[in-house]
PDB file of N, CA and C in Angstrom:
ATOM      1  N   UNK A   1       8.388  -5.688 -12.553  1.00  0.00           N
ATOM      2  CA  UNK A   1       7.727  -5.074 -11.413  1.00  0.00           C
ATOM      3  C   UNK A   1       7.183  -3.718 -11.858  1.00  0.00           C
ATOM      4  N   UNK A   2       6.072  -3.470 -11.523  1.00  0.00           N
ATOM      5  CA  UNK A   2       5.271  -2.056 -12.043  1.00  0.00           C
ATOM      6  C   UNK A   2       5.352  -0.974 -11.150  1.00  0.00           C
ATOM      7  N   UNK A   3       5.671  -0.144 -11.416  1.00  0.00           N
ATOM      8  CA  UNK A   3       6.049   1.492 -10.299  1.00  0.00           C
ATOM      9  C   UNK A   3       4.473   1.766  -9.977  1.00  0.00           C
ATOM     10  N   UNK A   4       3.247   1.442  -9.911  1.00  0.00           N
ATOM     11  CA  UNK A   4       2.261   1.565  -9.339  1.00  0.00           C
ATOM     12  C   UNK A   4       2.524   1.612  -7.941  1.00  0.00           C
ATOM     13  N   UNK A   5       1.857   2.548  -6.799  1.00  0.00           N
ATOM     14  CA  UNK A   5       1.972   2.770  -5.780  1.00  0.00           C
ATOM     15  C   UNK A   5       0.932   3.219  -5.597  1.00  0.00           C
ATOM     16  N   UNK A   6      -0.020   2.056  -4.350  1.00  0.00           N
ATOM     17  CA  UNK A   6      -1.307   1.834  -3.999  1.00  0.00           C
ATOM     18  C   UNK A   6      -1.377   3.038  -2.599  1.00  0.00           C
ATOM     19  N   UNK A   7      -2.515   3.610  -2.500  1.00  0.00           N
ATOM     20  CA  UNK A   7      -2.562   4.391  -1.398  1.00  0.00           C
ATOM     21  C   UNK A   7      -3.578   4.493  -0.575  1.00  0.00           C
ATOM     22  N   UNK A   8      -3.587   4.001   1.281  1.00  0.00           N
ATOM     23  CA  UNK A   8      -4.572   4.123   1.917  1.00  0.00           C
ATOM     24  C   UNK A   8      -5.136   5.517   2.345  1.00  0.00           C
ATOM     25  N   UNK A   9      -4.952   6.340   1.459  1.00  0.00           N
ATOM     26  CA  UNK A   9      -5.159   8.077   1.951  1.00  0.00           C
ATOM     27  C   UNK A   9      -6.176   8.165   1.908  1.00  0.00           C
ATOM     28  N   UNK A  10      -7.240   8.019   0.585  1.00  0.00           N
ATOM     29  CA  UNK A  10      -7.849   8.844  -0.485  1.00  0.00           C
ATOM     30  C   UNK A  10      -9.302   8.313   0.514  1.00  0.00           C
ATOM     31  N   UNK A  11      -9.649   7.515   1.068  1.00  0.00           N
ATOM     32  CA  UNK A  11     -10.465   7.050   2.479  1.00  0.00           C
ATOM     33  C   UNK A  11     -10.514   6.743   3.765  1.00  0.00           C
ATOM     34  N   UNK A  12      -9.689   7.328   4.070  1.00  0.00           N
ATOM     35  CA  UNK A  12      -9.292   6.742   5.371  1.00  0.00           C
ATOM     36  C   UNK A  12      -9.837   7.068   6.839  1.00  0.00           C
ATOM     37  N   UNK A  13      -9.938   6.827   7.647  1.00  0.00           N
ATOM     38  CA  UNK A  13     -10.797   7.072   8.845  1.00  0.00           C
ATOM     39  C   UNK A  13     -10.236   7.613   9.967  1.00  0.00           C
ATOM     40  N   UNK A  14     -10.310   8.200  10.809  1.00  0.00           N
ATOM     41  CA  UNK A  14      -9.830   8.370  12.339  1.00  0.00           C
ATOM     42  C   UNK A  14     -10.313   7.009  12.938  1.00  0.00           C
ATOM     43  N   UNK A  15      -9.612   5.997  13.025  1.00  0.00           N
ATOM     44  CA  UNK A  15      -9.462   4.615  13.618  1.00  0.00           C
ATOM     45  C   UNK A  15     -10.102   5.150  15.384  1.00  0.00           C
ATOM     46  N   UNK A  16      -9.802   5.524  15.931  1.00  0.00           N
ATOM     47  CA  UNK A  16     -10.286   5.855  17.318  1.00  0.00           C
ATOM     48  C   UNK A  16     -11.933   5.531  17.491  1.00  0.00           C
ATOM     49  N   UNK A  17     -12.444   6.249  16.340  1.00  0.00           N
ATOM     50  CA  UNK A  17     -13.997   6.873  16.422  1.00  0.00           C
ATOM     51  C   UNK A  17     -14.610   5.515  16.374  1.00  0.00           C
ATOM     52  N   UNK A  18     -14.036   4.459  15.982  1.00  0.00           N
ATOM     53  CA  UNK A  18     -14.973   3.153  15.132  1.00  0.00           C
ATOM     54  C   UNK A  18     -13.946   2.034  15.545  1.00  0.00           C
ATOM     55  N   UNK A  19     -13.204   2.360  16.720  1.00  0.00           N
ATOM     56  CA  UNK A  19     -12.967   1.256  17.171  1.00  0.00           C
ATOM     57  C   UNK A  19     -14.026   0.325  18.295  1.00  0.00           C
ATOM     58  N   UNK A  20     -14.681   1.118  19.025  1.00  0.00           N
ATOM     59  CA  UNK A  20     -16.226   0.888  19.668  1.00  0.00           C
ATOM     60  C   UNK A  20     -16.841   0.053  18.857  1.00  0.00           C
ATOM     61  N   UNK A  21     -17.615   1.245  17.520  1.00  0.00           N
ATOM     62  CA  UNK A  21     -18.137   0.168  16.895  1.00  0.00           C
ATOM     63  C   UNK A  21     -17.674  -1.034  15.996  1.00  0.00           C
ATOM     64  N   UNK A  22     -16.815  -1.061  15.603  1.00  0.00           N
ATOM     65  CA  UNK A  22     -16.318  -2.521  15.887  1.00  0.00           C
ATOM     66  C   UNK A  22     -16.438  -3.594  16.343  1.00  0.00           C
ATOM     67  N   UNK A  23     -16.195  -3.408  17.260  1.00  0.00           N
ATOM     68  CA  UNK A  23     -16.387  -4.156  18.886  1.00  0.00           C
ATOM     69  C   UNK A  23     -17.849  -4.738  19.076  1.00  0.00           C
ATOM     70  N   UNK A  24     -18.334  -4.131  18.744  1.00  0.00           N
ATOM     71  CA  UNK A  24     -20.237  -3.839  18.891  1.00  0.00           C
ATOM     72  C   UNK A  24     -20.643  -4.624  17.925  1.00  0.00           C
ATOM     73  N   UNK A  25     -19.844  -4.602  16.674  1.00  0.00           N
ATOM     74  CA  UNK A  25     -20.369  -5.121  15.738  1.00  0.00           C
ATOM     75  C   UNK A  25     -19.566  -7.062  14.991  1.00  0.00           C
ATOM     76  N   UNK A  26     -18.687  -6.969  16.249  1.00  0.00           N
ATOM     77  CA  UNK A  26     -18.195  -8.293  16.164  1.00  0.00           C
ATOM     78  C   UNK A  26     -16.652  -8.041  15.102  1.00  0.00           C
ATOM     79  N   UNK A  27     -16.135  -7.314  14.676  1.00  0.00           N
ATOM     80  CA  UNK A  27     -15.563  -6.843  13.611  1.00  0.00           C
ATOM     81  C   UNK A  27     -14.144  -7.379  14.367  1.00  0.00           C
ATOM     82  N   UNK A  28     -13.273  -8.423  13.500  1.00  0.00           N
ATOM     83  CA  UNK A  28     -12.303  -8.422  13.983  1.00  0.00           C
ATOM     84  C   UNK A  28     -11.257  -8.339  12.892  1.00  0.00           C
ATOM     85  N   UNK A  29     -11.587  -8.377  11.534  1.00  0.00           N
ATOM     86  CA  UNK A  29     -10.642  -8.186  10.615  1.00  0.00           C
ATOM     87  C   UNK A  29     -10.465  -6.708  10.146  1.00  0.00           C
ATOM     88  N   UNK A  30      -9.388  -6.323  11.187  1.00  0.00           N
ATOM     89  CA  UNK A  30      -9.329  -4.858  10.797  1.00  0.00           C
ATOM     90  C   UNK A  30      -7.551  -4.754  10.725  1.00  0.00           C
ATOM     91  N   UNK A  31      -7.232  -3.394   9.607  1.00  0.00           N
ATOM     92  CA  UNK A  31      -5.518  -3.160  10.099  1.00  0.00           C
ATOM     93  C   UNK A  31      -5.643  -1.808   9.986  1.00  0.00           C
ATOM     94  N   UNK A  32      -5.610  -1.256  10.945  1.00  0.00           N
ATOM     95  CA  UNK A  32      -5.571   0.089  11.058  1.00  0.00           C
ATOM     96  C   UNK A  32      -3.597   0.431  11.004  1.00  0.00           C
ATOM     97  N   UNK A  33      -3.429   1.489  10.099  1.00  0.00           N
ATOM     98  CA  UNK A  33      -1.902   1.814  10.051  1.00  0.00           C
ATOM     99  C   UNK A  33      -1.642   3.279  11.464  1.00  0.00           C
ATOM    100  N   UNK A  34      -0.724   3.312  12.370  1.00  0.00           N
ATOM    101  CA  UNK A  34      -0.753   4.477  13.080  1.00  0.00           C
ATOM    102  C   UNK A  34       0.141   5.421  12.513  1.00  0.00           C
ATOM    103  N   UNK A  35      -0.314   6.414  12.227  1.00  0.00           N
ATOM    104  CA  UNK A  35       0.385   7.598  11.476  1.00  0.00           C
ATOM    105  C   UNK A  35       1.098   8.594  12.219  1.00  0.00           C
ATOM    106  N   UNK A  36       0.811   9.243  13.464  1.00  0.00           N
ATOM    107  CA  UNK A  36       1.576   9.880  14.342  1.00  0.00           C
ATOM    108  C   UNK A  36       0.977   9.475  15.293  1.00  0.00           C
ATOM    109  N   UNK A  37       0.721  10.431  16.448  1.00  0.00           N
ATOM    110  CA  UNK A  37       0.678  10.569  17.663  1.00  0.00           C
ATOM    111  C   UNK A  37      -0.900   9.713  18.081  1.00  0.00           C
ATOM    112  N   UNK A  38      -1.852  10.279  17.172  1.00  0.00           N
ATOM    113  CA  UNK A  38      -2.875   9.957  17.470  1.00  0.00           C
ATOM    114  C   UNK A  38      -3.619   9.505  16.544  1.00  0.00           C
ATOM    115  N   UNK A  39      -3.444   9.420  15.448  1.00  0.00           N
ATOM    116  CA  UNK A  39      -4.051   9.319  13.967  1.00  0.00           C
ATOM    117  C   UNK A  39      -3.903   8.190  13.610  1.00  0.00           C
ATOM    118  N   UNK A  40      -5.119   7.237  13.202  1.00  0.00           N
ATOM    119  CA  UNK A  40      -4.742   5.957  12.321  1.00  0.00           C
ATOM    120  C   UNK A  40      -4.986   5.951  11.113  1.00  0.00           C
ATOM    121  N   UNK A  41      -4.653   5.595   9.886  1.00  0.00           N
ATOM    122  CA  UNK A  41      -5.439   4.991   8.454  1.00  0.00           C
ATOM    123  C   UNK A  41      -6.378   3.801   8.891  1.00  0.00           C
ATOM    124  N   UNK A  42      -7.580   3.552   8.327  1.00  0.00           N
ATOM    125  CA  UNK A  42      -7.962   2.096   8.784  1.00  0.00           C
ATOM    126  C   UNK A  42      -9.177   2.588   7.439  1.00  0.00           C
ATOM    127  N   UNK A  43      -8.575   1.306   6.217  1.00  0.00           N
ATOM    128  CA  UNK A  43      -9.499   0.956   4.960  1.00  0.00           C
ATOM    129  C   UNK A  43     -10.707  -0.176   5.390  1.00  0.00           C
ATOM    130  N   UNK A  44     -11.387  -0.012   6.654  1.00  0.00           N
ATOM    131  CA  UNK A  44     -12.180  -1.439   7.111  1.00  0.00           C
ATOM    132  C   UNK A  44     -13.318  -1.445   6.077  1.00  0.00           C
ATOM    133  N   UNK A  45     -13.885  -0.029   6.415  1.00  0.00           N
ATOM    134  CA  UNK A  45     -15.031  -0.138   5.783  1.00  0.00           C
ATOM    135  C   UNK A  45     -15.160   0.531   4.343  1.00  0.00           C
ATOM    136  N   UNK A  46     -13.710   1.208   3.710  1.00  0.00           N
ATOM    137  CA  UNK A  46     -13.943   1.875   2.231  1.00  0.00           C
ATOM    138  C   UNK A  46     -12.883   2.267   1.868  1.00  0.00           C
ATOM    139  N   UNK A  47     -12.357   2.343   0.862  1.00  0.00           N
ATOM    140  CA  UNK A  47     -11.177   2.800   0.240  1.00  0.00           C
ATOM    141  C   UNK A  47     -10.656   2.599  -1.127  1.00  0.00           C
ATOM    142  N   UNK A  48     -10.022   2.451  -1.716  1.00  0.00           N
ATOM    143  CA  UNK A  48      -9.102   1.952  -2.797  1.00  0.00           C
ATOM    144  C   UNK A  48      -8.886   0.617  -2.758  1.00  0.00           C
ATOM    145  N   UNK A  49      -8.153   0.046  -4.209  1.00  0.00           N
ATOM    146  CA  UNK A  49      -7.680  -0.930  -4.161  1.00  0.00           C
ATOM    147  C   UNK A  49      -6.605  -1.610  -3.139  1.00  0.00           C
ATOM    148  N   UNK A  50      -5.994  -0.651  -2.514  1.00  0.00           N
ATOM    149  CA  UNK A  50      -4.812  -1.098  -1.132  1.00  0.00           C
ATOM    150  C   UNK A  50      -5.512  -1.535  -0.262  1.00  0.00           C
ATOM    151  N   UNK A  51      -6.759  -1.528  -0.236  1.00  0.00           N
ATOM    152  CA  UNK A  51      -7.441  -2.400   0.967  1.00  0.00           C
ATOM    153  C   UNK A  51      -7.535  -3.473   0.910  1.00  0.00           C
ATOM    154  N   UNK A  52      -7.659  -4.220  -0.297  1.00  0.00           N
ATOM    155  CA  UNK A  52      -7.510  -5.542  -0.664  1.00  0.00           C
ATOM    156  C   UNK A  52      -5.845  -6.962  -0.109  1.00  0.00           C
ATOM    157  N   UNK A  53      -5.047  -5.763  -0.043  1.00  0.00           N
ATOM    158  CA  UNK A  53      -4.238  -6.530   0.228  1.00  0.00           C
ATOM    159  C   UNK A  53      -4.230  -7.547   1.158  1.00  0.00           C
ATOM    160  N   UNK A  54      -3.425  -8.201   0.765  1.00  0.00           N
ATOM    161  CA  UNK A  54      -3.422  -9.726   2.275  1.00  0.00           C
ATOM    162  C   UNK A  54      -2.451  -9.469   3.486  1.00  0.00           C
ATOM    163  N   UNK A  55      -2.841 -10.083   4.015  1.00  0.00           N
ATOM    164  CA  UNK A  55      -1.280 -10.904   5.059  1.00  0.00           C
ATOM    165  C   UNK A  55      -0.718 -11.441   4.892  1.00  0.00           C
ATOM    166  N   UNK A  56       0.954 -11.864   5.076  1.00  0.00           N
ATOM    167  CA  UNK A  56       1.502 -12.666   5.012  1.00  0.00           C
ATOM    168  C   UNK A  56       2.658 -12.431   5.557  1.00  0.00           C
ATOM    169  N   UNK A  57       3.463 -13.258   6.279  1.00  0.00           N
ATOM    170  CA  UNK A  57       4.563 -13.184   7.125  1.00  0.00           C
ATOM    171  C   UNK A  57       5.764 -12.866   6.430  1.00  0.00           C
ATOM    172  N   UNK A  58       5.578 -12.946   5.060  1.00  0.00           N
ATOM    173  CA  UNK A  58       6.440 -12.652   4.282  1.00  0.00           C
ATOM    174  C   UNK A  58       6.153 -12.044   2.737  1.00  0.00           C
ATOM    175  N   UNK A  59       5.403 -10.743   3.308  1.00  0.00           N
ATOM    176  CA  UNK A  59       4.806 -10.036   2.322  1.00  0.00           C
ATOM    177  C   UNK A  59       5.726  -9.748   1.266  1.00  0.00           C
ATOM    178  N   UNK A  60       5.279  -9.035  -0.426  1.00  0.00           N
ATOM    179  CA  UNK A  60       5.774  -8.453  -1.402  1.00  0.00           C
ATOM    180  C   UNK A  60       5.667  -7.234  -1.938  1.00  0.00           C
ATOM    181  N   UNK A  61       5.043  -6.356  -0.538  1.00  0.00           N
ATOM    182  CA  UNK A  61       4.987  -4.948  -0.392  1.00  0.00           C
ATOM    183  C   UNK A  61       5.078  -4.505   1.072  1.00  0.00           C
ATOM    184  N   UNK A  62       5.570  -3.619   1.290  1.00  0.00           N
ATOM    185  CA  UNK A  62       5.851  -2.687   2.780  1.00  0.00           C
ATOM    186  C   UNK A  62       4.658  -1.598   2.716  1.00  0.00           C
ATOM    187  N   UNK A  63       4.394  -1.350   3.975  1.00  0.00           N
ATOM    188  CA  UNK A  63       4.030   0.007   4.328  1.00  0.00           C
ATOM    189  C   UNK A  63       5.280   1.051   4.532  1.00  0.00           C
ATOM    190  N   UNK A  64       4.775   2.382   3.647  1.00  0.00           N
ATOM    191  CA  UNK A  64       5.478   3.156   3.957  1.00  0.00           C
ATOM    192  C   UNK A  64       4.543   4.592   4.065  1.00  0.00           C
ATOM    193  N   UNK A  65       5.182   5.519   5.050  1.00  0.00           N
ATOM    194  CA  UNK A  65       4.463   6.439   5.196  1.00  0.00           C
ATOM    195  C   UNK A  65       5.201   7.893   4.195  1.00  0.00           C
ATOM    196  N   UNK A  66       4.216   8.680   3.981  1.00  0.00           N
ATOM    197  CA  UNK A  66       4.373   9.656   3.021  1.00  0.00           C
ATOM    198  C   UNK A  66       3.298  10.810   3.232  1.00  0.00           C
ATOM    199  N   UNK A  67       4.118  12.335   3.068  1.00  0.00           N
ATOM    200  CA  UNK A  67       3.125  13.365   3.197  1.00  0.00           C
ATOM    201  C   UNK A  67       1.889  13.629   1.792  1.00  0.00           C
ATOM    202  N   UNK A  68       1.278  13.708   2.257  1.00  0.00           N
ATOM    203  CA  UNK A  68       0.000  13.885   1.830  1.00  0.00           C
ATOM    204  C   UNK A  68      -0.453  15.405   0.830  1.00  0.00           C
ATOM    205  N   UNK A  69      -0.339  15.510  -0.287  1.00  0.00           N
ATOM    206  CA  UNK A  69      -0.260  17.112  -0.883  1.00  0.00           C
ATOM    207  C   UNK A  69      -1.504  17.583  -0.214  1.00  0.00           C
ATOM    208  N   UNK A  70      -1.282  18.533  -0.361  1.00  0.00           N
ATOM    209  CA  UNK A  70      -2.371  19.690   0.439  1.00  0.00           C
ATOM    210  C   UNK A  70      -2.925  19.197   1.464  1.00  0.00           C
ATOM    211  N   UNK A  71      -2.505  18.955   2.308  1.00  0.00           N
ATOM    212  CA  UNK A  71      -2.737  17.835   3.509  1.00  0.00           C
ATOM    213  C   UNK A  71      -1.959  19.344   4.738  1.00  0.00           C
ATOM    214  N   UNK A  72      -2.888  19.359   5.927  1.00  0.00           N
ATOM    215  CA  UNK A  72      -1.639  19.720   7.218  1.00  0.00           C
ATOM    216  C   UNK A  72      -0.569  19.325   7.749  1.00  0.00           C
ATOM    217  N   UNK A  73       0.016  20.455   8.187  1.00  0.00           N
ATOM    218  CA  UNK A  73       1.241  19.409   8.309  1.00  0.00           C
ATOM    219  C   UNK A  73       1.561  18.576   8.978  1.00  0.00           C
ATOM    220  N   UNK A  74       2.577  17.641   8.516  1.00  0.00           N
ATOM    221  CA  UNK A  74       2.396  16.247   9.790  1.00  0.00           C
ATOM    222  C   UNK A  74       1.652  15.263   9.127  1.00  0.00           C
ATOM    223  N   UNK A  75       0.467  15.190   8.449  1.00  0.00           N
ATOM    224  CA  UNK A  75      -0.803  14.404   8.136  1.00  0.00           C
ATOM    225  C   UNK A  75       0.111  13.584   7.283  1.00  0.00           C
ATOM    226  N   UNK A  76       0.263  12.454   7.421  1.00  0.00           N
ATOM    227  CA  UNK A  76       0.959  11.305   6.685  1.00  0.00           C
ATOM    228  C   UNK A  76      -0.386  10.421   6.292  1.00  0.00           C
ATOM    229  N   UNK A  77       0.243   9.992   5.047  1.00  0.00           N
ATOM    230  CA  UNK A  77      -0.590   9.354   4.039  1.00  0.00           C
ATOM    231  C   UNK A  77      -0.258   7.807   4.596  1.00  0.00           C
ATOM    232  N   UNK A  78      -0.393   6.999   3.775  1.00  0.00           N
ATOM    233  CA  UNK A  78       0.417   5.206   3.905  1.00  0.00           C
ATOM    234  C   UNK A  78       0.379   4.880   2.210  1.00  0.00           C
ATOM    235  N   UNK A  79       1.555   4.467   1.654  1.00  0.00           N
ATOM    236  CA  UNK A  79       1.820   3.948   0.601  1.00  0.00           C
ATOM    237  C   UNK A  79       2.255   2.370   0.591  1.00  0.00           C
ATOM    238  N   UNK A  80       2.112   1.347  -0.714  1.00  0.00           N
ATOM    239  CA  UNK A  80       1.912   0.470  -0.205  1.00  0.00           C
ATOM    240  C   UNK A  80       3.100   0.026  -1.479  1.00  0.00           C
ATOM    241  N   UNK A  81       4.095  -0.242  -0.689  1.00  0.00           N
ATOM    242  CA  UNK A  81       5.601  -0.067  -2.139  1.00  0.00           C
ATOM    243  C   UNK A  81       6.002  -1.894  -2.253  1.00  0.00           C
ATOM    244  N   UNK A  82       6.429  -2.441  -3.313  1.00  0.00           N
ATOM    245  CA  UNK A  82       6.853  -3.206  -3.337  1.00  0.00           C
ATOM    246  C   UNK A  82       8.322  -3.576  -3.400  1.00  0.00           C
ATOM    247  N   UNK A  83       8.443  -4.582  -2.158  1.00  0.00           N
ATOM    248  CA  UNK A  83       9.814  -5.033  -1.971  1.00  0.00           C
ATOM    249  C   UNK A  83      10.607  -6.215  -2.297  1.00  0.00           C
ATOM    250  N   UNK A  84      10.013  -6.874  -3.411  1.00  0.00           N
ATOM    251  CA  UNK A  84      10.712  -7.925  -4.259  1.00  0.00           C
ATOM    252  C   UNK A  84       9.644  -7.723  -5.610  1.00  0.00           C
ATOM    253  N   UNK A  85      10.162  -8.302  -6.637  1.00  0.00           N
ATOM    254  CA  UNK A  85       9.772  -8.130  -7.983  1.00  0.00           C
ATOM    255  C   UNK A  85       8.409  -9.088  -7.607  1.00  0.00           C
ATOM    256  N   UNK A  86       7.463  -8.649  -7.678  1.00  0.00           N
ATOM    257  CA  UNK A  86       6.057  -9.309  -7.997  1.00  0.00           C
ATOM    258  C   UNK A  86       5.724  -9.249 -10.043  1.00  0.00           C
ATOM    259  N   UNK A  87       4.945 -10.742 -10.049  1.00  0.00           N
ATOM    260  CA  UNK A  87       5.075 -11.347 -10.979  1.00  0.00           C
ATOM    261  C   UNK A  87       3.612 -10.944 -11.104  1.00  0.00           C
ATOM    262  N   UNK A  88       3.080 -10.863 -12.360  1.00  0.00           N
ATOM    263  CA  UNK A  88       1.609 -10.641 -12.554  1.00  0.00           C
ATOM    264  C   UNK A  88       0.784 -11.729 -12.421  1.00  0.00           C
ATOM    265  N   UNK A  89      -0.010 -10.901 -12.114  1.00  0.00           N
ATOM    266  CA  UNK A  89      -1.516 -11.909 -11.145  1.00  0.00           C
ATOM    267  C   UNK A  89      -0.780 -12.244  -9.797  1.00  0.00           C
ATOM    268  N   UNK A  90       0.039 -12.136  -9.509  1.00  0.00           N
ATOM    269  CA  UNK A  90       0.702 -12.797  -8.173  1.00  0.00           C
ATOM    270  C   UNK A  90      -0.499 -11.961  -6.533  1.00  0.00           C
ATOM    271  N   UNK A  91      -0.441 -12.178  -5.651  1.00  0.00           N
ATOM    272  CA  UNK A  91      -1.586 -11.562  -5.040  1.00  0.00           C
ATOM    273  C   UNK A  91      -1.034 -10.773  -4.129  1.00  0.00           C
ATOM    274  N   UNK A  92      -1.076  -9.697  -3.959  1.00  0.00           N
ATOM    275  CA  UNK A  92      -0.166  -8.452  -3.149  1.00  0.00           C
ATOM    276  C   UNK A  92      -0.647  -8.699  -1.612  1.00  0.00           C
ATOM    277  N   UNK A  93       0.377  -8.582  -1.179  1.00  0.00           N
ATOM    278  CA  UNK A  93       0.862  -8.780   0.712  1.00  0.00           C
ATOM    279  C   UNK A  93       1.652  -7.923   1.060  1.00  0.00           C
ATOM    280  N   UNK A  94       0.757  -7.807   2.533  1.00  0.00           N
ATOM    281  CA  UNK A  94       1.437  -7.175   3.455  1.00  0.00           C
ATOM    282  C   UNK A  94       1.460  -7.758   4.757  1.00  0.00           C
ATOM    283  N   UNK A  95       2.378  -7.069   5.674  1.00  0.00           N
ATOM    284  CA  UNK A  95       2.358  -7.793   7.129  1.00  0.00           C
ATOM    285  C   UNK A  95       1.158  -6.386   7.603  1.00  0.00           C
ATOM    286  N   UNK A  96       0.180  -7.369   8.154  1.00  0.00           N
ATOM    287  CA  UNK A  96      -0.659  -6.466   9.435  1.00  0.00           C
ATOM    288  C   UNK A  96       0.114  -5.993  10.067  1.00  0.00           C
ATOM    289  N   UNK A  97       0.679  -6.766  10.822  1.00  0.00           N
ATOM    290  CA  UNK A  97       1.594  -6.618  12.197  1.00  0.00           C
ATOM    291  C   UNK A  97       2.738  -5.551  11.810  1.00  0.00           C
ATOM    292  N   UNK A  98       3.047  -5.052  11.246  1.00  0.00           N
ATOM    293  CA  UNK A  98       4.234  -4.240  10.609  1.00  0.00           C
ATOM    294  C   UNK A  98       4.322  -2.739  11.431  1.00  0.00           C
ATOM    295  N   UNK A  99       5.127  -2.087  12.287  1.00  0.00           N
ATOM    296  CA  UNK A  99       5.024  -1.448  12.840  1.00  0.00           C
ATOM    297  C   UNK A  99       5.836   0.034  12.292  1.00  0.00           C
ATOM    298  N   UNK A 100       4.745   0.641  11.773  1.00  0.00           N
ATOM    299  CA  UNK A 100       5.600   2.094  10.625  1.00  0.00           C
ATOM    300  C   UNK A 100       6.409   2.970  11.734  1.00  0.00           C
TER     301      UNK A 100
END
């Protein structure tokens, strides 16, 4: 298993602003992560390799949340950690539904 740790930070959106357009635009494959109070991550339209990940009811990585360097405070990142030994080439999952 490789200590690589994928991160939805480095693009991430205020989910609120573009949930409209969305909507507008027929868009239903989205996973926005909620970070505090009001703040989402959502890689729909750009990001890193952690956007790629799948679904699966019985994923081989978790969401986990993490502060963000030079970030305000509070501003949580999303890290994307693995929770059983993944085998190479194997295809990285997560649960959408997963509630941080």
């Amino acid at each position: 298993m490789s200590s690589s740790f994928l991160t939805t930070e480095k693009s991430s959106f205020l989910f609120l602003s573009f949930k409209f357009e969305y909507k507008e635009n027929g868009e239903t494959h989205t996973y926005p992560f909620k970070t505090g109070r009001r703040f989402y991550i959502d890689p729909t339209k750009c990001g890193n390799s952690a956007r790629f990940a799948n679904h699966s009811c019985e994923p081989n990585m978790i969401a986990k949340k993490w502060m963000a360097n030079n970030r305000k405070e509070g501003f949580k990142a999303i890290g994307f950690v693995a929770n059983k030994d993944i085998r190479k080439g194997a295809e990285l999952t997560i649960n959408y539904g997963m509630v941080l």
